[in-house]
C-alpha atoms as a PDB file:
ATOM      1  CA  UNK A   1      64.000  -8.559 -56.772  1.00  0.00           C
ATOM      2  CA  UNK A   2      61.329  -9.783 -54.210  1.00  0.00           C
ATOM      3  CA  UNK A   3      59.073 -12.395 -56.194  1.00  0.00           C
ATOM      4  CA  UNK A   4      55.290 -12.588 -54.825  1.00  0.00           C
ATOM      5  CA  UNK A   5      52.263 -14.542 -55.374  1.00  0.00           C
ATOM      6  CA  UNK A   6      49.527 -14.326 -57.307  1.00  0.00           C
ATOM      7  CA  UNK A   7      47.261 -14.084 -54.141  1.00  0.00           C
ATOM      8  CA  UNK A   8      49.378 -11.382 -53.114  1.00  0.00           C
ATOM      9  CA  UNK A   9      48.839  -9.426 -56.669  1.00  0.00           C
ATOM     10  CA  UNK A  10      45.607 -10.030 -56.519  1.00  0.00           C
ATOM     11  CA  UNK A  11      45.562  -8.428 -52.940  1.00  0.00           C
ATOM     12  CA  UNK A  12      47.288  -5.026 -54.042  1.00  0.00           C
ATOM     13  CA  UNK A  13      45.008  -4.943 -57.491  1.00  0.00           C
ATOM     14  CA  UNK A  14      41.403  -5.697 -55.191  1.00  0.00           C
ATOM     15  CA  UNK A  15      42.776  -3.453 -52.138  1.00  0.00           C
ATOM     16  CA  UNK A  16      43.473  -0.044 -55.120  1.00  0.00           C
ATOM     17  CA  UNK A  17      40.073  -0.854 -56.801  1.00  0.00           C
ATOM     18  CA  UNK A  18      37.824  -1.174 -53.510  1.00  0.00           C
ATOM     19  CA  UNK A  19      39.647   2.522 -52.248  1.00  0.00           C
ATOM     20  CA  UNK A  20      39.023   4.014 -55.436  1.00  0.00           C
ATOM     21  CA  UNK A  21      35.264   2.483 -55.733  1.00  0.00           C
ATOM     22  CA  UNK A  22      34.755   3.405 -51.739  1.00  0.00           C
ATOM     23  CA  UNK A  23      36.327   6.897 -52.484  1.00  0.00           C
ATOM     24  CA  UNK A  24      34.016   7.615 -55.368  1.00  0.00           C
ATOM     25  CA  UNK A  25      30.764   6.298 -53.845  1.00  0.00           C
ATOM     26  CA  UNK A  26      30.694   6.829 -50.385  1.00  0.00           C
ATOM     27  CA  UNK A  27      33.640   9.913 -49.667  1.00  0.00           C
ATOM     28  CA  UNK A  28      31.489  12.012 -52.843  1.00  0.00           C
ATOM     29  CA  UNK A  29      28.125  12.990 -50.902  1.00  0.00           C
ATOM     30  CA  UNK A  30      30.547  13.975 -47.927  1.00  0.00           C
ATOM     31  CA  UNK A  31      32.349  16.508 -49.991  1.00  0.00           C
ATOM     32  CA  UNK A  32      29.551  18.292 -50.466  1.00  0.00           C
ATOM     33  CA  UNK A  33      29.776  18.979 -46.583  1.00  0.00           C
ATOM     34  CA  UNK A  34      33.608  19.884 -46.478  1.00  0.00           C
ATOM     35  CA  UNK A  35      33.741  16.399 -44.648  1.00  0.00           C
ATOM     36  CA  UNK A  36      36.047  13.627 -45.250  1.00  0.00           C
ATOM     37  CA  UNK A  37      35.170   9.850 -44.063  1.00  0.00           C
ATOM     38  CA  UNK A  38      36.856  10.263 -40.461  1.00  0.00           C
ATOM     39  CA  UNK A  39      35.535  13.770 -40.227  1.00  0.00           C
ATOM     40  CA  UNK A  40      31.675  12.662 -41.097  1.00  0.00           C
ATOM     41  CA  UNK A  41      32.063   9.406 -38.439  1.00  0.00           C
ATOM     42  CA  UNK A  42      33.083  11.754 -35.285  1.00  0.00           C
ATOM     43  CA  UNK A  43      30.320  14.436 -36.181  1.00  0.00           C
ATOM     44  CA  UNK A  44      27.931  11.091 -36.432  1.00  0.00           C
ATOM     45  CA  UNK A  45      29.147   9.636 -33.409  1.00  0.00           C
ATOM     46  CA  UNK A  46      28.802  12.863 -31.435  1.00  0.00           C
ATOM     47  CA  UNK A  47      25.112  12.497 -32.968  1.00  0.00           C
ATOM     48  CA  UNK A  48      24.124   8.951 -32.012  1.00  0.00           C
ATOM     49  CA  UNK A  49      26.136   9.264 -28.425  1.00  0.00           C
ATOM     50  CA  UNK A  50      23.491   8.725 -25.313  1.00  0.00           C
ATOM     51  CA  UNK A  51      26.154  11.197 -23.397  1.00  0.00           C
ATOM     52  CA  UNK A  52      28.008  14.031 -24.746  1.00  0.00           C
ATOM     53  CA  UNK A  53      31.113  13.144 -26.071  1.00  0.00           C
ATOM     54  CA  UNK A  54      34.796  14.945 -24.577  1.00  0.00           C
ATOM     55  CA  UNK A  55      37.351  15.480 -27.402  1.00  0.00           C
ATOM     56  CA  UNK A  56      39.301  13.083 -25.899  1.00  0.00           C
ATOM     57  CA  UNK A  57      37.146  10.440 -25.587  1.00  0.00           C
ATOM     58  CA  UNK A  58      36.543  10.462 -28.913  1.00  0.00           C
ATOM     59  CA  UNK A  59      40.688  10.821 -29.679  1.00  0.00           C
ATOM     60  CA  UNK A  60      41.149   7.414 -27.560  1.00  0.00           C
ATOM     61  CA  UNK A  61      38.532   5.743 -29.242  1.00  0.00           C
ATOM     62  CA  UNK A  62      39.702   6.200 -32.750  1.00  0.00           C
ATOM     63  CA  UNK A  63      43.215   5.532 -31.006  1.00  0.00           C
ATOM     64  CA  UNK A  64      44.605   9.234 -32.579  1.00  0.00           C
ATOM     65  CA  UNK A  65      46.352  11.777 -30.741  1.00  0.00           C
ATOM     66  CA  UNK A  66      43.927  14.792 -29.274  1.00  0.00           C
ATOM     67  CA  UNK A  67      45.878  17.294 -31.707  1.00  0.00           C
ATOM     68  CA  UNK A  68      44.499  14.971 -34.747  1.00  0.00           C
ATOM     69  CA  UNK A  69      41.350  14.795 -33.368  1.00  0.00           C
ATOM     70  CA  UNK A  70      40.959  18.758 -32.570  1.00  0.00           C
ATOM     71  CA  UNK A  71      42.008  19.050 -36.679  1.00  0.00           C
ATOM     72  CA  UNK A  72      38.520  17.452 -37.199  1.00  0.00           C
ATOM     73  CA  UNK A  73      36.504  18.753 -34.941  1.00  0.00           C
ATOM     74  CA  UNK A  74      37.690  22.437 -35.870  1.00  0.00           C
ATOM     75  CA  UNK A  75      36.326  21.811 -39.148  1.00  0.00           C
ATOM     76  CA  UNK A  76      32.523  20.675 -37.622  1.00  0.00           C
ATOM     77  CA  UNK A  77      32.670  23.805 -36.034  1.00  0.00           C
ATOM     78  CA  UNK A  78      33.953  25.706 -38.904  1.00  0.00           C
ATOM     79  CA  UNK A  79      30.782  24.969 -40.411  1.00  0.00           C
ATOM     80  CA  UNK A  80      28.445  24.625 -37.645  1.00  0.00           C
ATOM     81  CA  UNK A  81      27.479  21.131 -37.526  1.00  0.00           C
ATOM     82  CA  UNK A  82      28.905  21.036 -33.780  1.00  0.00           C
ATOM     83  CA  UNK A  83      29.414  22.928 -30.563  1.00  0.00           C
ATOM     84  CA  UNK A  84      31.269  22.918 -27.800  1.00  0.00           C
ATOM     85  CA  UNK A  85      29.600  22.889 -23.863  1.00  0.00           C
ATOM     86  CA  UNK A  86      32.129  23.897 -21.018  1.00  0.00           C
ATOM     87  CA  UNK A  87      31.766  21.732 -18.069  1.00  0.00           C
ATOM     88  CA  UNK A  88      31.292  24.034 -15.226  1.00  0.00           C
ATOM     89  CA  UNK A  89      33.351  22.111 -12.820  1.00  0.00           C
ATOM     90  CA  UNK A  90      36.358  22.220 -15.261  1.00  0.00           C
ATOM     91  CA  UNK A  91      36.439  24.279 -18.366  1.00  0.00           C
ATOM     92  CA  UNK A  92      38.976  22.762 -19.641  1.00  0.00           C
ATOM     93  CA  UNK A  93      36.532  20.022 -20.588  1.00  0.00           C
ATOM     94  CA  UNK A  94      34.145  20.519 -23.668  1.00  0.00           C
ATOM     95  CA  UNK A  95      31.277  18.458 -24.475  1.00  0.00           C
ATOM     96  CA  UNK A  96      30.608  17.976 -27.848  1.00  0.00           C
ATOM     97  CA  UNK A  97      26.922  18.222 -29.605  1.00  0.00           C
ATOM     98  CA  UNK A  98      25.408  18.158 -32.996  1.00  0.00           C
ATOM     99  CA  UNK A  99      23.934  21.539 -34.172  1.00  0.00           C
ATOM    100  CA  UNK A 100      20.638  21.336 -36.054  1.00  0.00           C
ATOM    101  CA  UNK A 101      22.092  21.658 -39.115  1.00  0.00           C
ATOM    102  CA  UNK A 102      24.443  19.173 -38.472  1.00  0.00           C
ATOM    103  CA  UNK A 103      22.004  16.601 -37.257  1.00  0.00           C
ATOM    104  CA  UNK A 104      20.398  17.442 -40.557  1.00  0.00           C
ATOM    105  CA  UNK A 105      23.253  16.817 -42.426  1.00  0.00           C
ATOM    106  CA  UNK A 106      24.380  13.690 -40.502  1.00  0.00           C
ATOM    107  CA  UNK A 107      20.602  12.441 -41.538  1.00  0.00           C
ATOM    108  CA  UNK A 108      20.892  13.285 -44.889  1.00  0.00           C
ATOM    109  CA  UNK A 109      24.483  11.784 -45.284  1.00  0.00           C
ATOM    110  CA  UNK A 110      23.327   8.386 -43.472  1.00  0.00           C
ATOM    111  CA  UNK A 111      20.838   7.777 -45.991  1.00  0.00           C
ATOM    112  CA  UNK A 112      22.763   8.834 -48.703  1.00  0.00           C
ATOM    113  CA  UNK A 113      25.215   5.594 -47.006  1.00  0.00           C
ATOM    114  CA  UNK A 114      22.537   3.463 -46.196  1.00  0.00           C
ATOM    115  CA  UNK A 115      21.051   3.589 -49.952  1.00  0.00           C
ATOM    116  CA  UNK A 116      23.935   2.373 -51.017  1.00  0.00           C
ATOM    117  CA  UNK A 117      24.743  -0.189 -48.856  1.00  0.00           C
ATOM    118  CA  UNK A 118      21.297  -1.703 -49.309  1.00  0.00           C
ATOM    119  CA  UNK A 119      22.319  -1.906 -53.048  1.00  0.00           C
ATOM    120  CA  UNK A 120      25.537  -3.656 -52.157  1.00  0.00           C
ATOM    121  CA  UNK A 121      23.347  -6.059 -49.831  1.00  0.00           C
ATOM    122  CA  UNK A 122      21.235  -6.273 -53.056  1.00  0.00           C
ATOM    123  CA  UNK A 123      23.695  -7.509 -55.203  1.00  0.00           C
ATOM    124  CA  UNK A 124      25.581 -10.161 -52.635  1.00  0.00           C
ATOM    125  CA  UNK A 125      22.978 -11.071 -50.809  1.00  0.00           C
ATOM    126  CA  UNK A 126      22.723 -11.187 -47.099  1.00  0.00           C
ATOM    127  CA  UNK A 127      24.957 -13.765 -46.281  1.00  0.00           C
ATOM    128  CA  UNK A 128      27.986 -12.894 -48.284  1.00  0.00           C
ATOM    129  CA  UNK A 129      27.731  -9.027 -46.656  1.00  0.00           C
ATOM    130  CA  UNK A 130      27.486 -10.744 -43.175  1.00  0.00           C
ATOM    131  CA  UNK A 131      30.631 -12.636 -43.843  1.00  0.00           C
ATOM    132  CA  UNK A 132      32.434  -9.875 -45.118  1.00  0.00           C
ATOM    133  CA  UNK A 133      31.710  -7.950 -41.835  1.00  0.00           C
ATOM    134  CA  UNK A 134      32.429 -10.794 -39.923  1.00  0.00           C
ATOM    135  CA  UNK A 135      35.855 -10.504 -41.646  1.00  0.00           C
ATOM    136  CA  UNK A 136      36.807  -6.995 -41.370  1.00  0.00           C
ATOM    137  CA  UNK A 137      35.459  -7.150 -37.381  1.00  0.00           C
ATOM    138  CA  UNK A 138      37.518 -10.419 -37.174  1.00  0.00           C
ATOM    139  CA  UNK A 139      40.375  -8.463 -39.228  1.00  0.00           C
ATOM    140  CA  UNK A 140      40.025  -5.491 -36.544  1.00  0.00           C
ATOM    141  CA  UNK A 141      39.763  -7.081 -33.441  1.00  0.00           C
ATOM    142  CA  UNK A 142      43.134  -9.144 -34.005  1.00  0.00           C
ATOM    143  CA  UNK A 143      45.292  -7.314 -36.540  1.00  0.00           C
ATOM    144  CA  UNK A 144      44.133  -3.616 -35.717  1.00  0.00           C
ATOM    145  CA  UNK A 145      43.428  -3.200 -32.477  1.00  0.00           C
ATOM    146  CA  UNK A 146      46.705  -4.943 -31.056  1.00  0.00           C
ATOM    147  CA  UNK A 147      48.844  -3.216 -33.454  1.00  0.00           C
ATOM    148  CA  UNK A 148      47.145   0.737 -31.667  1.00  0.00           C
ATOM    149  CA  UNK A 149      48.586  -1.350 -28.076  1.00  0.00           C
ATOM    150  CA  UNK A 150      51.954  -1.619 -29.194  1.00  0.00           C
ATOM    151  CA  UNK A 151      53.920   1.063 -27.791  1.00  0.00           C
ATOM    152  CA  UNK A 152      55.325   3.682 -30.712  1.00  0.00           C
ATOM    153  CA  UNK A 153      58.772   4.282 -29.461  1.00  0.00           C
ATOM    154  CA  UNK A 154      60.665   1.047 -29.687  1.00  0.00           C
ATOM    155  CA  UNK A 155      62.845   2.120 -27.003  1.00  0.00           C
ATOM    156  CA  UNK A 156      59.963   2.604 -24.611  1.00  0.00           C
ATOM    157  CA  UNK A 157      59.659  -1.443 -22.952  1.00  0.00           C
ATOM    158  CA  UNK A 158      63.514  -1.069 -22.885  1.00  0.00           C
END
């Protein structure tokens, strides 16, 4: 049997109590919406983008196939916070754009996020929430992001 360390332990017990606390707090007022985390970040996205956004624009930048993206955005048209613009130089290519009612609802949800956040900023303090962002970009930018430029198939640098 593998032995690990206490730092590890403590690793597995932190990483199951921060999902369940995030789950509870922050994936709760999305619900409400039909919207799961990833699905309520594209339909804000689409909302805060200076340019309408292309499917697969948004499917590279989350660094997810098109087919998982489509999955999400079928369900922000489902219930209307979205809609689709043919480009009329290729139809193919849809623009995506925030109904009314789903700018509404990305309003409402950011400051249902915000509220809390401010408490967590609250509690900590400003420099302990800057460091812990620092962190997570620090963990993204060198753990995450390299491991979306490895290719899949192992056979595929052969």
């Amino acid at each position: 049997m593998a032995s690990t360390t206490p730092v590890f332990d403590d690793f597995l017990r932190d990483y199951a109590t921060v999902l369940r606390y995030m789950n509870e707090h922050i994936t709760a007022p999305l619900n409400e919406y039909h919207l799961t985390f990833d699905t309520f970040l594209i339909m804000h996205e689409i909302g805060t983008s200076h340019e309408p956004l292309l499917l697969m624009d948004i499917a590279n930048d989350h660094h997810v196939s098109r087919s998982a993206i489509s999955r999400q955005i079928s369900i922000l048209l489902k219930y209307d916070y979205v809609y689709q613009v043919s480009n009329p130089h290729d139809r193919r290519q849809k623009s995506l754009l925030l109904t009314d009612r789903g700018k509404e609802i990305d309003q409402t949800l950011i400051t249902v996020i915000q509220k809390i956040f401010s408490q967590w900023t609250r509690q900590l303090g400003k420099r302990r929430i800057n460091s812990l962002l620092s962190l997570l970009g620090d963990f993204t930018q060198q753990i995450v992001t390299p491991s979306y430029d490895q290719p899949t198939d192992p056979h595929e640098n052969a």
